[in-house]
PDB file of N, CA and C in Angstrom:
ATOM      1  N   UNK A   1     -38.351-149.697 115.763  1.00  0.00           N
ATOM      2  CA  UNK A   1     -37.703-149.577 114.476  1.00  0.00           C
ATOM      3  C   UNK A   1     -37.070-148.200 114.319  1.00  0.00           C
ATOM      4  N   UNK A   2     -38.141-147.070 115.103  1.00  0.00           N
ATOM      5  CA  UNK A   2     -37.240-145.691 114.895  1.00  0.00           C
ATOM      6  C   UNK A   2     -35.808-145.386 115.532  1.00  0.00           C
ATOM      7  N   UNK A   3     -35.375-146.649 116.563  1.00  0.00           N
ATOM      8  CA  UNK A   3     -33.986-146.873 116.800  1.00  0.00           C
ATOM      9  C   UNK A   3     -32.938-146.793 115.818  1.00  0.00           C
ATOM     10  N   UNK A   4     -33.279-148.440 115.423  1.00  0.00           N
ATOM     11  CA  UNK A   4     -32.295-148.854 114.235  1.00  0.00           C
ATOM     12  C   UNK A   4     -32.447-147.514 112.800  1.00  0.00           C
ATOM     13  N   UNK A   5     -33.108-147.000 113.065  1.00  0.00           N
ATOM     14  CA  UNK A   5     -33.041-146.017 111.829  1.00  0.00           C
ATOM     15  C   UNK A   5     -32.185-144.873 112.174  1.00  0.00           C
ATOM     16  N   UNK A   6     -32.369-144.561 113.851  1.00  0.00           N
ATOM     17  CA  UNK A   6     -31.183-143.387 114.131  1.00  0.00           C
ATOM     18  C   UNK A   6     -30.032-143.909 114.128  1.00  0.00           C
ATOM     19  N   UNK A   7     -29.917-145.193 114.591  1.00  0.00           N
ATOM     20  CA  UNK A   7     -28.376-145.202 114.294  1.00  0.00           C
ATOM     21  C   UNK A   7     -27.997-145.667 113.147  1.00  0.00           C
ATOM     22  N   UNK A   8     -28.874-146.058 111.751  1.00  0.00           N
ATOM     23  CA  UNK A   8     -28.502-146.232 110.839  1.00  0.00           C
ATOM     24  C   UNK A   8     -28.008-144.884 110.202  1.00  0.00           C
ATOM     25  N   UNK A   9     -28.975-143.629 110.320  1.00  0.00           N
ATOM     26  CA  UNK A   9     -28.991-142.886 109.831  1.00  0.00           C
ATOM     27  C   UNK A   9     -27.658-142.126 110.056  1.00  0.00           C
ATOM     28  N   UNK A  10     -26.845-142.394 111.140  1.00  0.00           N
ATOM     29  CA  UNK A  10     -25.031-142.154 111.788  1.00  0.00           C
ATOM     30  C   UNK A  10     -23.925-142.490 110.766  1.00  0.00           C
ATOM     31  N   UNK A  11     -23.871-143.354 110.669  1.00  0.00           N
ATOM     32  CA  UNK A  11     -22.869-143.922 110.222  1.00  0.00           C
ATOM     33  C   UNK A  11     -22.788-144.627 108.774  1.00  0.00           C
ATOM     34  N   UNK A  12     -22.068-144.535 108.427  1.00  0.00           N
ATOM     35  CA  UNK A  12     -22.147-145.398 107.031  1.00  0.00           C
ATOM     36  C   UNK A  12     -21.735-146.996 106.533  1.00  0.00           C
ATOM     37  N   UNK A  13     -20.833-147.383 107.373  1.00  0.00           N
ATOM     38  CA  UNK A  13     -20.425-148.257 107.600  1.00  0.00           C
ATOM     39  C   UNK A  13     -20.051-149.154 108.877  1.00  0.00           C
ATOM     40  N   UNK A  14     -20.674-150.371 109.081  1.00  0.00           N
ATOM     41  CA  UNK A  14     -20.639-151.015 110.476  1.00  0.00           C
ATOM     42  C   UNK A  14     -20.016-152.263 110.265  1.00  0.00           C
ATOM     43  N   UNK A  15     -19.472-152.549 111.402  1.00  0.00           N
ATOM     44  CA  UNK A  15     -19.016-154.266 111.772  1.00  0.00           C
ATOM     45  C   UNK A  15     -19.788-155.307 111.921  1.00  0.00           C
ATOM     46  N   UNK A  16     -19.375-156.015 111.723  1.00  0.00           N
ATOM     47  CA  UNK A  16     -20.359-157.430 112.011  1.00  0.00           C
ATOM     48  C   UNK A  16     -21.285-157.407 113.578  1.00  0.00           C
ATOM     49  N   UNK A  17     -20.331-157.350 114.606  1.00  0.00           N
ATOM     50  CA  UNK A  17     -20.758-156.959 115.603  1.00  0.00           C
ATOM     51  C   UNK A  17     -21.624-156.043 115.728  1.00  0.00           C
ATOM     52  N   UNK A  18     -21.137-154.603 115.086  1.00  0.00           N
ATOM     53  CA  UNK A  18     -22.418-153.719 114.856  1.00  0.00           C
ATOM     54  C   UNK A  18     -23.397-154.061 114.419  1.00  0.00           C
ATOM     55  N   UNK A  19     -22.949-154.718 113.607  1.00  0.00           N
ATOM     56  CA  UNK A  19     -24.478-154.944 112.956  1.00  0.00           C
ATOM     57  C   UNK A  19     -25.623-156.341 113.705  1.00  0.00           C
ATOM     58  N   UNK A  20     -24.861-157.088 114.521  1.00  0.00           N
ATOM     59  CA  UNK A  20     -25.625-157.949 114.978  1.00  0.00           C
ATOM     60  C   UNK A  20     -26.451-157.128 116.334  1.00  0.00           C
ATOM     61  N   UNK A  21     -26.120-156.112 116.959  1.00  0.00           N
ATOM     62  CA  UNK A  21     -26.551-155.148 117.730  1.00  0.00           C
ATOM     63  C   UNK A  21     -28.164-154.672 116.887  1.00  0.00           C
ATOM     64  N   UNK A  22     -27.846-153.820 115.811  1.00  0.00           N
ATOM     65  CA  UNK A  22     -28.451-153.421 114.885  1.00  0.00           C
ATOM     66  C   UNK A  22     -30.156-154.300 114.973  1.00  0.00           C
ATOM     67  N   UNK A  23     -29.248-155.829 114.223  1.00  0.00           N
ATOM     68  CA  UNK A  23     -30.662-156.474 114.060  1.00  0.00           C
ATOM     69  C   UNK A  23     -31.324-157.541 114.752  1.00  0.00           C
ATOM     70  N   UNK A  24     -30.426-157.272 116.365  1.00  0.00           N
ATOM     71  CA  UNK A  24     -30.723-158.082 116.787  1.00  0.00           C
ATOM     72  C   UNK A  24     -30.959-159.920 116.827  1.00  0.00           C
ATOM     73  N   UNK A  25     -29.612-159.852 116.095  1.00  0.00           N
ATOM     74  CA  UNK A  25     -29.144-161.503 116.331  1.00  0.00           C
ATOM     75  C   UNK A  25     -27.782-161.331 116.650  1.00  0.00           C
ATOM     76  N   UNK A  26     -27.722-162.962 116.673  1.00  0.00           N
ATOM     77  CA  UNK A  26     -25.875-163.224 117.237  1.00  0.00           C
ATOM     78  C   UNK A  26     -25.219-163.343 116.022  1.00  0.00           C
ATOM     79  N   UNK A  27     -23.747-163.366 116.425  1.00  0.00           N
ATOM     80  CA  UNK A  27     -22.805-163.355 115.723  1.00  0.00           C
ATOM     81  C   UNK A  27     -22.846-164.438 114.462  1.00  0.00           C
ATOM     82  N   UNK A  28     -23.288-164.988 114.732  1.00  0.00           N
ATOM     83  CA  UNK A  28     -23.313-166.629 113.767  1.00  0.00           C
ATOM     84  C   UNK A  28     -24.033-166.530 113.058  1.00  0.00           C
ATOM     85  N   UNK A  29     -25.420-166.171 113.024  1.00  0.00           N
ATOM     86  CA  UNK A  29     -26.209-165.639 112.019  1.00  0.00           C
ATOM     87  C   UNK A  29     -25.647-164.354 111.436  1.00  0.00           C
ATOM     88  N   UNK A  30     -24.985-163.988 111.882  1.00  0.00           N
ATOM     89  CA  UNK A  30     -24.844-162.612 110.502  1.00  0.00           C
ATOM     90  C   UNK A  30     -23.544-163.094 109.564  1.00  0.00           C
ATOM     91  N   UNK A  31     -22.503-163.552 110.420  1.00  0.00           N
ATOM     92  CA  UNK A  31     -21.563-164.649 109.472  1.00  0.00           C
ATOM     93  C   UNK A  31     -21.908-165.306 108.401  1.00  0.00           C
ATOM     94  N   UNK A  32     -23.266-166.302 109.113  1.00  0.00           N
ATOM     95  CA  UNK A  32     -23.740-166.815 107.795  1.00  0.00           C
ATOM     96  C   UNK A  32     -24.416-166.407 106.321  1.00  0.00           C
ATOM     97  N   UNK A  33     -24.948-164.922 107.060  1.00  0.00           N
ATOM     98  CA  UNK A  33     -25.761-164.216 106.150  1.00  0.00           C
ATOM     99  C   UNK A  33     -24.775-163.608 105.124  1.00  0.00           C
ATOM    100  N   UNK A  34     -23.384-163.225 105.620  1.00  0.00           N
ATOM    101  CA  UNK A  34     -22.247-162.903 104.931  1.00  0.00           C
ATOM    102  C   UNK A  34     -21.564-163.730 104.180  1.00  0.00           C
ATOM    103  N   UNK A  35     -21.527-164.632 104.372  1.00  0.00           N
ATOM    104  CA  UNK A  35     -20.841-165.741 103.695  1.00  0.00           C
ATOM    105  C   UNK A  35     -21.662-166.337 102.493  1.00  0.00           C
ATOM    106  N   UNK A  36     -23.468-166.603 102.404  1.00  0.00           N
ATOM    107  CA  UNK A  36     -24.290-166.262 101.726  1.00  0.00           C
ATOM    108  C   UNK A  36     -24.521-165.639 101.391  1.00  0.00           C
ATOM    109  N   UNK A  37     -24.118-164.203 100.924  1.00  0.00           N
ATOM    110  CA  UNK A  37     -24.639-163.364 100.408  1.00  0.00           C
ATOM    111  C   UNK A  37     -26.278-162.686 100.693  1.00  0.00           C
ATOM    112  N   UNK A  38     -26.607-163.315 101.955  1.00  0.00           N
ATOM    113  CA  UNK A  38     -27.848-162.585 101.752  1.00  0.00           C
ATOM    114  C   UNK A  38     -27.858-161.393 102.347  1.00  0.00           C
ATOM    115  N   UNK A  39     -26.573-160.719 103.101  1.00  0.00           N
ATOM    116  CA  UNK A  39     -26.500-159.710 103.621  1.00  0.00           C
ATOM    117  C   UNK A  39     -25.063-159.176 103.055  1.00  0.00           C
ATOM    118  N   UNK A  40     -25.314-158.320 102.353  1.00  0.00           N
ATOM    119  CA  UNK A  40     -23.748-157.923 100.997  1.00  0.00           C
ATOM    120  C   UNK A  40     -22.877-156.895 101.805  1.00  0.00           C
ATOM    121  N   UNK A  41     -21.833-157.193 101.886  1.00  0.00           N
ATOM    122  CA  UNK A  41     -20.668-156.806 102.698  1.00  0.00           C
ATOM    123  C   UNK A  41     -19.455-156.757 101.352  1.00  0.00           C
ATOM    124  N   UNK A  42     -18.529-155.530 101.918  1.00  0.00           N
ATOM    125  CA  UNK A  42     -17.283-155.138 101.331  1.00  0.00           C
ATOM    126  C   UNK A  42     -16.538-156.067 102.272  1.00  0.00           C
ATOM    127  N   UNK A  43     -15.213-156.700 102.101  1.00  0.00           N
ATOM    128  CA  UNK A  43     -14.270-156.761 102.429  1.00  0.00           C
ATOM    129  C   UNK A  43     -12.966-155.630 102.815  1.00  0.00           C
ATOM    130  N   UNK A  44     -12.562-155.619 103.702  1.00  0.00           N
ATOM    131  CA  UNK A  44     -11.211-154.644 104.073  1.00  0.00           C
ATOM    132  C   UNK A  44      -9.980-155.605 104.207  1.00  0.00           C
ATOM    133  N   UNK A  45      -9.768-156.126 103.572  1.00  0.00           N
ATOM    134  CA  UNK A  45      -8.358-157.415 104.231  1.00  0.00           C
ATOM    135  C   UNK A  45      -9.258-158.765 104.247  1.00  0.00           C
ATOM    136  N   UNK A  46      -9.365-158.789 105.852  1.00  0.00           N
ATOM    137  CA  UNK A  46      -9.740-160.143 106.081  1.00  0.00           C
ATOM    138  C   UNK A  46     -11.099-159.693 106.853  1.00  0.00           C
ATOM    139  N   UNK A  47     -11.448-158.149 107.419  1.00  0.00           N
ATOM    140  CA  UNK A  47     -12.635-157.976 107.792  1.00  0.00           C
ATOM    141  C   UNK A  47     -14.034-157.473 106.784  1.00  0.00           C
ATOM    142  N   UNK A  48     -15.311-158.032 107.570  1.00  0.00           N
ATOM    143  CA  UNK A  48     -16.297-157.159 106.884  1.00  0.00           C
ATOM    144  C   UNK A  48     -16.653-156.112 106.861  1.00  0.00           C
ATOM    145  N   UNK A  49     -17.214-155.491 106.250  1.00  0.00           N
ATOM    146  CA  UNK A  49     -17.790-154.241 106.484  1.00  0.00           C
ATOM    147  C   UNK A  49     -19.318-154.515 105.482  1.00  0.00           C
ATOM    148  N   UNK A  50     -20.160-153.895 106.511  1.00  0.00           N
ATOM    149  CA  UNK A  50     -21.974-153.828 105.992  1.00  0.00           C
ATOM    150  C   UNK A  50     -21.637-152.180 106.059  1.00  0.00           C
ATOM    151  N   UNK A  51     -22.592-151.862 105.283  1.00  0.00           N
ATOM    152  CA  UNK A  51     -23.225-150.621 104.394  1.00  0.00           C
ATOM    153  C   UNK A  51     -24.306-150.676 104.940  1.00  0.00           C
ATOM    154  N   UNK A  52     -24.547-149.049 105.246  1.00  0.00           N
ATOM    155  CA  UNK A  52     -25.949-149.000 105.744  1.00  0.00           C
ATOM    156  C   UNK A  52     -27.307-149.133 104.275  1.00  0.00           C
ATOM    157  N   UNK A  53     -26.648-148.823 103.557  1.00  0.00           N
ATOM    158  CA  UNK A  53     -27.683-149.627 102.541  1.00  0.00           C
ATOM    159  C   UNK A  53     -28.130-150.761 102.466  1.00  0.00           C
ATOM    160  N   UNK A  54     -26.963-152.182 102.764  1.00  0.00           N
ATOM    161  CA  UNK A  54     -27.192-153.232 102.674  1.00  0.00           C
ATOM    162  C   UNK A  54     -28.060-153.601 103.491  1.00  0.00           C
ATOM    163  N   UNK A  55     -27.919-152.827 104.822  1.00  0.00           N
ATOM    164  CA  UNK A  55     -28.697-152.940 106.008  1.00  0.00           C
ATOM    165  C   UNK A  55     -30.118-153.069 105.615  1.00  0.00           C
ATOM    166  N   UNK A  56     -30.192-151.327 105.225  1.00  0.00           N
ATOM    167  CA  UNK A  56     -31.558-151.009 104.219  1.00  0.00           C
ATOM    168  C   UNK A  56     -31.910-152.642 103.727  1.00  0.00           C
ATOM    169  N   UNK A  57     -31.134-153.024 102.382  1.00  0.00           N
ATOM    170  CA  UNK A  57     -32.167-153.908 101.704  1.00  0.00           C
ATOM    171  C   UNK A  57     -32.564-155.187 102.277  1.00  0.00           C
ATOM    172  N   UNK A  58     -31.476-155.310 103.218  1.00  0.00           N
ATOM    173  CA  UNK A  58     -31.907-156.762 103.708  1.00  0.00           C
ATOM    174  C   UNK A  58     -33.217-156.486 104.678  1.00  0.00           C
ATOM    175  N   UNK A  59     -33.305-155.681 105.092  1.00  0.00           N
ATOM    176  CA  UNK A  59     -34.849-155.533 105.832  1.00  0.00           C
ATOM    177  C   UNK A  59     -36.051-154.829 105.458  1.00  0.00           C
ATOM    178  N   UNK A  60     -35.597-154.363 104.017  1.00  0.00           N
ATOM    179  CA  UNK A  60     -36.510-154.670 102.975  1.00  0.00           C
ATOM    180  C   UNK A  60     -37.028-153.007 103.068  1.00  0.00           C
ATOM    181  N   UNK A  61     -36.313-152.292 103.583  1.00  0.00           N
ATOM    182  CA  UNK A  61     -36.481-150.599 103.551  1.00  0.00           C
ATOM    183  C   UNK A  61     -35.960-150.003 102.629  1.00  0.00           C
ATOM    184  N   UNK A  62     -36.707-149.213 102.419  1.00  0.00           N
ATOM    185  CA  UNK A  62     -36.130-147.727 101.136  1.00  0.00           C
ATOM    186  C   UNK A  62     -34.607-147.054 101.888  1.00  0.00           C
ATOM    187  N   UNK A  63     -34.298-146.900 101.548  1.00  0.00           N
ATOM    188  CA  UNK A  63     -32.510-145.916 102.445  1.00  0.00           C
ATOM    189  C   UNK A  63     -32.861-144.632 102.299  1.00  0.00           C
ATOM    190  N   UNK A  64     -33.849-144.063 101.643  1.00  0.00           N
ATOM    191  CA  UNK A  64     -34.380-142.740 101.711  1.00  0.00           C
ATOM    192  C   UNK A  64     -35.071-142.293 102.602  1.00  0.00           C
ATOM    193  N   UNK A  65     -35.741-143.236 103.312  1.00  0.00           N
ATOM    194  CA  UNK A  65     -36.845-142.864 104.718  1.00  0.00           C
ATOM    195  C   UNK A  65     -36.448-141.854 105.500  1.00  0.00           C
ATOM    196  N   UNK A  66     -36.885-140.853 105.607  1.00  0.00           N
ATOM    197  CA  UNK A  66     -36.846-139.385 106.395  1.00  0.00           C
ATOM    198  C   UNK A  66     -37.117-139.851 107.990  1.00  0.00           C
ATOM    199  N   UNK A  67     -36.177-139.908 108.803  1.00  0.00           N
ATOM    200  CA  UNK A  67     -36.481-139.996 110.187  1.00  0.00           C
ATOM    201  C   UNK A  67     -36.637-138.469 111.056  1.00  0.00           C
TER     202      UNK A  67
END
C-alpha cells in the first residue's frame, strides 16, 4: 500500500489507465466505476481524469496520510 501512496502522493491528476495501474484492475472495471459514479472523475472533452482524492475516497483513505 506504501506504493500506491508514493505515487499518489506525485501527482494530482491521473488517467484511467493510470489509474487502473494504481489499483490494480483492468480497464473495464474502472470504466465502469466511472460511468457509475463510484469512482468520481472530471471530464476534459471526451477524456477522464481521477483526482488523487477520488482515489483517496474510493479506497476509503484519509488524503492527509503522511507517507
Amino acid at each position: 500500500m506504501n506504493t500506491v501512496l508514493n505515487i499518489l502522493n506525485g501527482k494530482l491528476v491521473f488517467s484511467p489507465q493510470e489509474t487502473c495501474r494504481i489499483l490494480g484492475v483492468g480497464r473495464n472495471t474502472i470504466y465502469s466505476l466511472l460511468h457509475t459514479g463510484e469512482l468520481e472523475s472530471i471530464r476534459i472533452g471526451r477524456q477522464f481524469r481521477i483526482t488523487r482524492e477520488a482515489i483517496y475516497r474510493y479506497l476509503g483513505l484519509n488524503s492527509h496520510i503522511a507517507v
